[in-house]
N, C-alpha and C. Protein backbone atom coordinates (compact mmCIF):
# COMPACT_ATOMS: atom_id res chain seq x y z
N UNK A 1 -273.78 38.69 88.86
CA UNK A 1 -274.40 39.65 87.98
C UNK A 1 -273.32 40.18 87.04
N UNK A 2 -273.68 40.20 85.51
CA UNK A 2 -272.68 40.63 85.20
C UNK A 2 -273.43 42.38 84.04
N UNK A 3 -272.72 43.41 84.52
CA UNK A 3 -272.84 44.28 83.55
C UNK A 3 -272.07 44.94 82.53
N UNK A 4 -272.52 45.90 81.59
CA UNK A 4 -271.79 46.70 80.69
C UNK A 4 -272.39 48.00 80.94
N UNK A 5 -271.21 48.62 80.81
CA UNK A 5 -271.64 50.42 81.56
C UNK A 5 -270.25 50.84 80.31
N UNK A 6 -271.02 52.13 79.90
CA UNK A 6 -270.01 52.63 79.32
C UNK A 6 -269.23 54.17 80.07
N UNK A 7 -267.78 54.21 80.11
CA UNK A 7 -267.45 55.19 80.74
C UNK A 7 -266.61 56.25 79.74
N UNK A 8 -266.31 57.67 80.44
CA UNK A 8 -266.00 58.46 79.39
C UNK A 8 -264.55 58.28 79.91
N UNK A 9 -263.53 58.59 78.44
CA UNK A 9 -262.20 58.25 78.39
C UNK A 9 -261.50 58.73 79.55
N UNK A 10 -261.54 60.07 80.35
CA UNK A 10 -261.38 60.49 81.51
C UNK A 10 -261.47 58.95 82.79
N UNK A 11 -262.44 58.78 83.14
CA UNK A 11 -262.87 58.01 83.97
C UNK A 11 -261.76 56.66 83.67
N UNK A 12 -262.29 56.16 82.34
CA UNK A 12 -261.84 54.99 82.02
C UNK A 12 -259.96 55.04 82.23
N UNK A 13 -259.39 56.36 81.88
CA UNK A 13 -257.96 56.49 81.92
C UNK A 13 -257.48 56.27 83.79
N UNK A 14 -258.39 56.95 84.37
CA UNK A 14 -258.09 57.16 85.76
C UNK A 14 -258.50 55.72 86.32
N UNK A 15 -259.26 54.92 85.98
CA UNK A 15 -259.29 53.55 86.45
C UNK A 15 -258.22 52.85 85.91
N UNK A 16 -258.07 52.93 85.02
CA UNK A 16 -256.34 52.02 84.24
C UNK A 16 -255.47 52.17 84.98
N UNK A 17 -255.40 53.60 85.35
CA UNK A 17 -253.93 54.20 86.15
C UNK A 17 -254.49 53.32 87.94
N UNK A 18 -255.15 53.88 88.27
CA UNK A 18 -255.42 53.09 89.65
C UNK A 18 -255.02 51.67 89.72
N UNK A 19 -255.55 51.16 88.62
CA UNK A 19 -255.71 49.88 89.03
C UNK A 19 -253.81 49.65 88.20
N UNK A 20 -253.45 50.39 87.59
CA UNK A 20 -251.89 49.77 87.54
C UNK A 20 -251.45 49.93 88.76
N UNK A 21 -251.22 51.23 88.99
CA UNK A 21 -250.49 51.89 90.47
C UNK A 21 -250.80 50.36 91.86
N UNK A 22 -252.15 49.90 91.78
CA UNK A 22 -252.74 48.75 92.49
C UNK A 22 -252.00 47.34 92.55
N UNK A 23 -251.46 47.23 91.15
CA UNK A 23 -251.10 45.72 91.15
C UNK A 23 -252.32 44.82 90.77
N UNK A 24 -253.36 45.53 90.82
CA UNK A 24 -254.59 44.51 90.57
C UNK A 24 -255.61 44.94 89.29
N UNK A 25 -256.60 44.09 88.90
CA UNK A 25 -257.44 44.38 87.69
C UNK A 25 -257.87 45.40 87.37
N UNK A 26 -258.64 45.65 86.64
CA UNK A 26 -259.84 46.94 86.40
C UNK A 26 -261.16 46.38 87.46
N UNK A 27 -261.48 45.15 86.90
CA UNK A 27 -262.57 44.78 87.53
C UNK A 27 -262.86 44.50 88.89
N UNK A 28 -261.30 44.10 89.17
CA UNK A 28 -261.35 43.99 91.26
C UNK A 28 -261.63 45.21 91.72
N UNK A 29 -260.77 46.51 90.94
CA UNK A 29 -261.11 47.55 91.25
C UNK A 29 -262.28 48.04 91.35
N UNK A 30 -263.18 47.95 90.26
CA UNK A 30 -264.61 48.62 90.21
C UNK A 30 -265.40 47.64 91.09
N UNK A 31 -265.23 46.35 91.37
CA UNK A 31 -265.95 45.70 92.22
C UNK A 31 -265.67 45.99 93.62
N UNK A 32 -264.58 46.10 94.02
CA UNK A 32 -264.43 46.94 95.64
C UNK A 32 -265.20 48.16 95.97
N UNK A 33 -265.02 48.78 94.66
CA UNK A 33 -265.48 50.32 94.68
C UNK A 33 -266.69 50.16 95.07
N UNK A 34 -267.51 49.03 94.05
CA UNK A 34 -268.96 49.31 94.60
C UNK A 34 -269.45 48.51 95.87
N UNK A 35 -268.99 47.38 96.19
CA UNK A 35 -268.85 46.91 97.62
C UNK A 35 -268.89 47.64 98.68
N UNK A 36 -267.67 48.52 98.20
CA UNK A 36 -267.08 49.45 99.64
C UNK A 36 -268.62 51.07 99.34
N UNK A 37 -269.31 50.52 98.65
CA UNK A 37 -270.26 52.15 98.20
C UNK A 37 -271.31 51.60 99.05
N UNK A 38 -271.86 50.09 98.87
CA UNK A 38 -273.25 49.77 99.06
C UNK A 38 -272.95 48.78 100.03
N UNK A 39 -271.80 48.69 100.79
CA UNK A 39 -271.61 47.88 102.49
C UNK A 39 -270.63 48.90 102.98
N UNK A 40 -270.68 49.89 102.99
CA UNK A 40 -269.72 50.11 104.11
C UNK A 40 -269.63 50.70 105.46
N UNK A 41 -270.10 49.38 105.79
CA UNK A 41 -269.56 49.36 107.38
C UNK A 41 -269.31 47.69 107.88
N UNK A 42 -268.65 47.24 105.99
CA UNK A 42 -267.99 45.78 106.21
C UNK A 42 -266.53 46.53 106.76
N UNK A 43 -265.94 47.15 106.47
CA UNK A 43 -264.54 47.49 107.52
C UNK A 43 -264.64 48.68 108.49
N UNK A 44 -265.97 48.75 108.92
CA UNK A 44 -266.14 49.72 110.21
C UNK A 44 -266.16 49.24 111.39
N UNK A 45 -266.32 47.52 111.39
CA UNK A 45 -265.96 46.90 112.54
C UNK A 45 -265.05 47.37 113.26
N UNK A 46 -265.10 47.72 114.33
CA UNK A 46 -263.74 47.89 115.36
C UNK A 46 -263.49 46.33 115.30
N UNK A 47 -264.27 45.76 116.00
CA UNK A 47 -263.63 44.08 116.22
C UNK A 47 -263.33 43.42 115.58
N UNK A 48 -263.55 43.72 114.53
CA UNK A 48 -262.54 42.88 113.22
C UNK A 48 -262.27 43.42 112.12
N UNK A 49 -261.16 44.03 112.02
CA UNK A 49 -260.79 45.34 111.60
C UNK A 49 -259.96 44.38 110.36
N UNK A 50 -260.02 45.05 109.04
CA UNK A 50 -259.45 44.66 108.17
C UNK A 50 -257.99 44.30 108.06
N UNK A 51 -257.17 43.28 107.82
CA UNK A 51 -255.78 42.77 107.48
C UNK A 51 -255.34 43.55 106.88
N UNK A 52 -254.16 44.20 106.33
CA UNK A 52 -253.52 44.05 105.18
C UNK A 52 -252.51 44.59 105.07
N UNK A 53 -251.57 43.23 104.35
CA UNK A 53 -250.23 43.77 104.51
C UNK A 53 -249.72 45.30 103.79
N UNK A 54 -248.42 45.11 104.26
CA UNK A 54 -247.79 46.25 104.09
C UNK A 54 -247.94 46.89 103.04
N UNK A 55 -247.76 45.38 101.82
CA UNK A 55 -247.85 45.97 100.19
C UNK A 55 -249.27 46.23 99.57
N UNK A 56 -249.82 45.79 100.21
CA UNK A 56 -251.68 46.15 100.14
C UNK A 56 -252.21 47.16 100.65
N UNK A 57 -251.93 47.80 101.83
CA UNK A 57 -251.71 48.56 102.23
C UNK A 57 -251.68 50.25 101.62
N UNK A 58 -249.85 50.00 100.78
CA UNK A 58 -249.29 51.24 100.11
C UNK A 58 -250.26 50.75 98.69
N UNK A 59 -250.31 49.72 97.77
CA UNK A 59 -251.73 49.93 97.12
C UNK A 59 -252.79 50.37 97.33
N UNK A 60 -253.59 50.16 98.35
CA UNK A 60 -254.53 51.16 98.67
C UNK A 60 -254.55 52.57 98.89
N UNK A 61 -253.63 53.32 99.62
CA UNK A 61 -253.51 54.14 99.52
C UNK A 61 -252.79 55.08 98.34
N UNK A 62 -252.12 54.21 97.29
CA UNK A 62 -251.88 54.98 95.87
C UNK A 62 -252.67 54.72 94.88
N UNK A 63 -254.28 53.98 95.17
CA UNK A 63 -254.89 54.11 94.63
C UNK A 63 -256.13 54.84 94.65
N UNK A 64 -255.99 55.45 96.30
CA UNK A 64 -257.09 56.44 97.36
C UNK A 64 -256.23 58.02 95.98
N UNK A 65 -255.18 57.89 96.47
CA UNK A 65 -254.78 59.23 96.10
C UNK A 65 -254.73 59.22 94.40
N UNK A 66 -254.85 58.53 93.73
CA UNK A 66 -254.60 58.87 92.11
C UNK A 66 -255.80 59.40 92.04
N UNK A 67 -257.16 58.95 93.33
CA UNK A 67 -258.63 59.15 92.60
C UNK A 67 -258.67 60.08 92.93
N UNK A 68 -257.82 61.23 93.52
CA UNK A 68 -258.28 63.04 93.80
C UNK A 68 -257.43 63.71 92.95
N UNK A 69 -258.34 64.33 91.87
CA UNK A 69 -257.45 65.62 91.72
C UNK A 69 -256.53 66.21 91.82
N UNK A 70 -255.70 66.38 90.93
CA UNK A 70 -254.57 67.11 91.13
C UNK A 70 -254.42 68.24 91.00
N UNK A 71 -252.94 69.21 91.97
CA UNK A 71 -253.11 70.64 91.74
C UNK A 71 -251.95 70.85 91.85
N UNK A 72 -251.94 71.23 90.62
CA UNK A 72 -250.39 71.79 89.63
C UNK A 72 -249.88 73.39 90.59
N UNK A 73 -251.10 74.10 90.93
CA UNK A 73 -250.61 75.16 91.20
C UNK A 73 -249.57 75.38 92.60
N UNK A 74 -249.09 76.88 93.09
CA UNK A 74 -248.15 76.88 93.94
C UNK A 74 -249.03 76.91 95.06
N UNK A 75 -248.32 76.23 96.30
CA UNK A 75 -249.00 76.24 97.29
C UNK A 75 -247.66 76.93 98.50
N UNK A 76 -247.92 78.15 98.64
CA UNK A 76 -247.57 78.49 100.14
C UNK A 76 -247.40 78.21 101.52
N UNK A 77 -246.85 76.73 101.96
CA UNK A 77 -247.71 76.21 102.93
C UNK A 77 -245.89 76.89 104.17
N UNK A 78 -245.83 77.80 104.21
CA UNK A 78 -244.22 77.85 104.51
C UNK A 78 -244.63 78.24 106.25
N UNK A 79 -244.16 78.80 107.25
CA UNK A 79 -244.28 78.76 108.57
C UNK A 79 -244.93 80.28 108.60
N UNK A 80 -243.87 81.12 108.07
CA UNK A 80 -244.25 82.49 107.52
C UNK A 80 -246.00 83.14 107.23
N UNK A 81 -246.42 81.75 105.78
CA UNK A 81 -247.59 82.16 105.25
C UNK A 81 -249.13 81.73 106.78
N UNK A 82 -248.51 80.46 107.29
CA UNK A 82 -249.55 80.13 107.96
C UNK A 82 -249.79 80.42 108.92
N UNK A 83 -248.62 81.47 109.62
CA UNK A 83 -248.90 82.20 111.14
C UNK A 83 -248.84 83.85 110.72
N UNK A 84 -249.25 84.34 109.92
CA UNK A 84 -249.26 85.49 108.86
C UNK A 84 -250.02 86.55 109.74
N UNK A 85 -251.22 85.72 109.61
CA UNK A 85 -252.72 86.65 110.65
C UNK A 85 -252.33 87.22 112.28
N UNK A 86 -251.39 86.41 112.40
CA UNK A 86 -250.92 87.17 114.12
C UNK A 86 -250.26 88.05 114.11
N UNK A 87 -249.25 88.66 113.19
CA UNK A 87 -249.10 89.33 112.81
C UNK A 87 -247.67 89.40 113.60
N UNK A 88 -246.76 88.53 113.55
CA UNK A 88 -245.57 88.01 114.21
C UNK A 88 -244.29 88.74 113.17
């Protein structure tokens, strides 16, 4: 099947960047995406649990994380701020 979808420059920038960060296409990309949307529980198998090397791997996961949001702001995460409420 082949389609044309038009996307807004946002979208379209954040797929470029993924799929550089990836090592791989635009189109492998958007074709996993929708694979992994409308089968997934092709890698929910316990018994045959997906391969992938090391470098496939750290691609996937720097291409999990480019697709969230980023946050510029300060984050407090210090020992201090998060045991605060006990009042230590």
């Amino acid at each position: 099947m082949t389609l044309q979808i038009e996307l807004s420059p946002e979208v379209e920038a954040k797929l470029r960047e993924a799929a550089d960060i990836s090592g791989r296409g635009v189109a492998a990309l958007v074709i996993e995406a929708v694979e992994d949307r409308f089968a997934p529980d092709v890698h929910a198998n316990a018994e045959d649990p997906a391969r992938l090397t090391a470098n496939e791997w750290a691609a996937e996961l720097d291409a999990w994380a480019v697709s969230h949001p980023r946050y510029d702001g300060f984050v407090d995460d210090s020992r201090e701020s998060i045991y605060a409420w006990r009042g230590e």
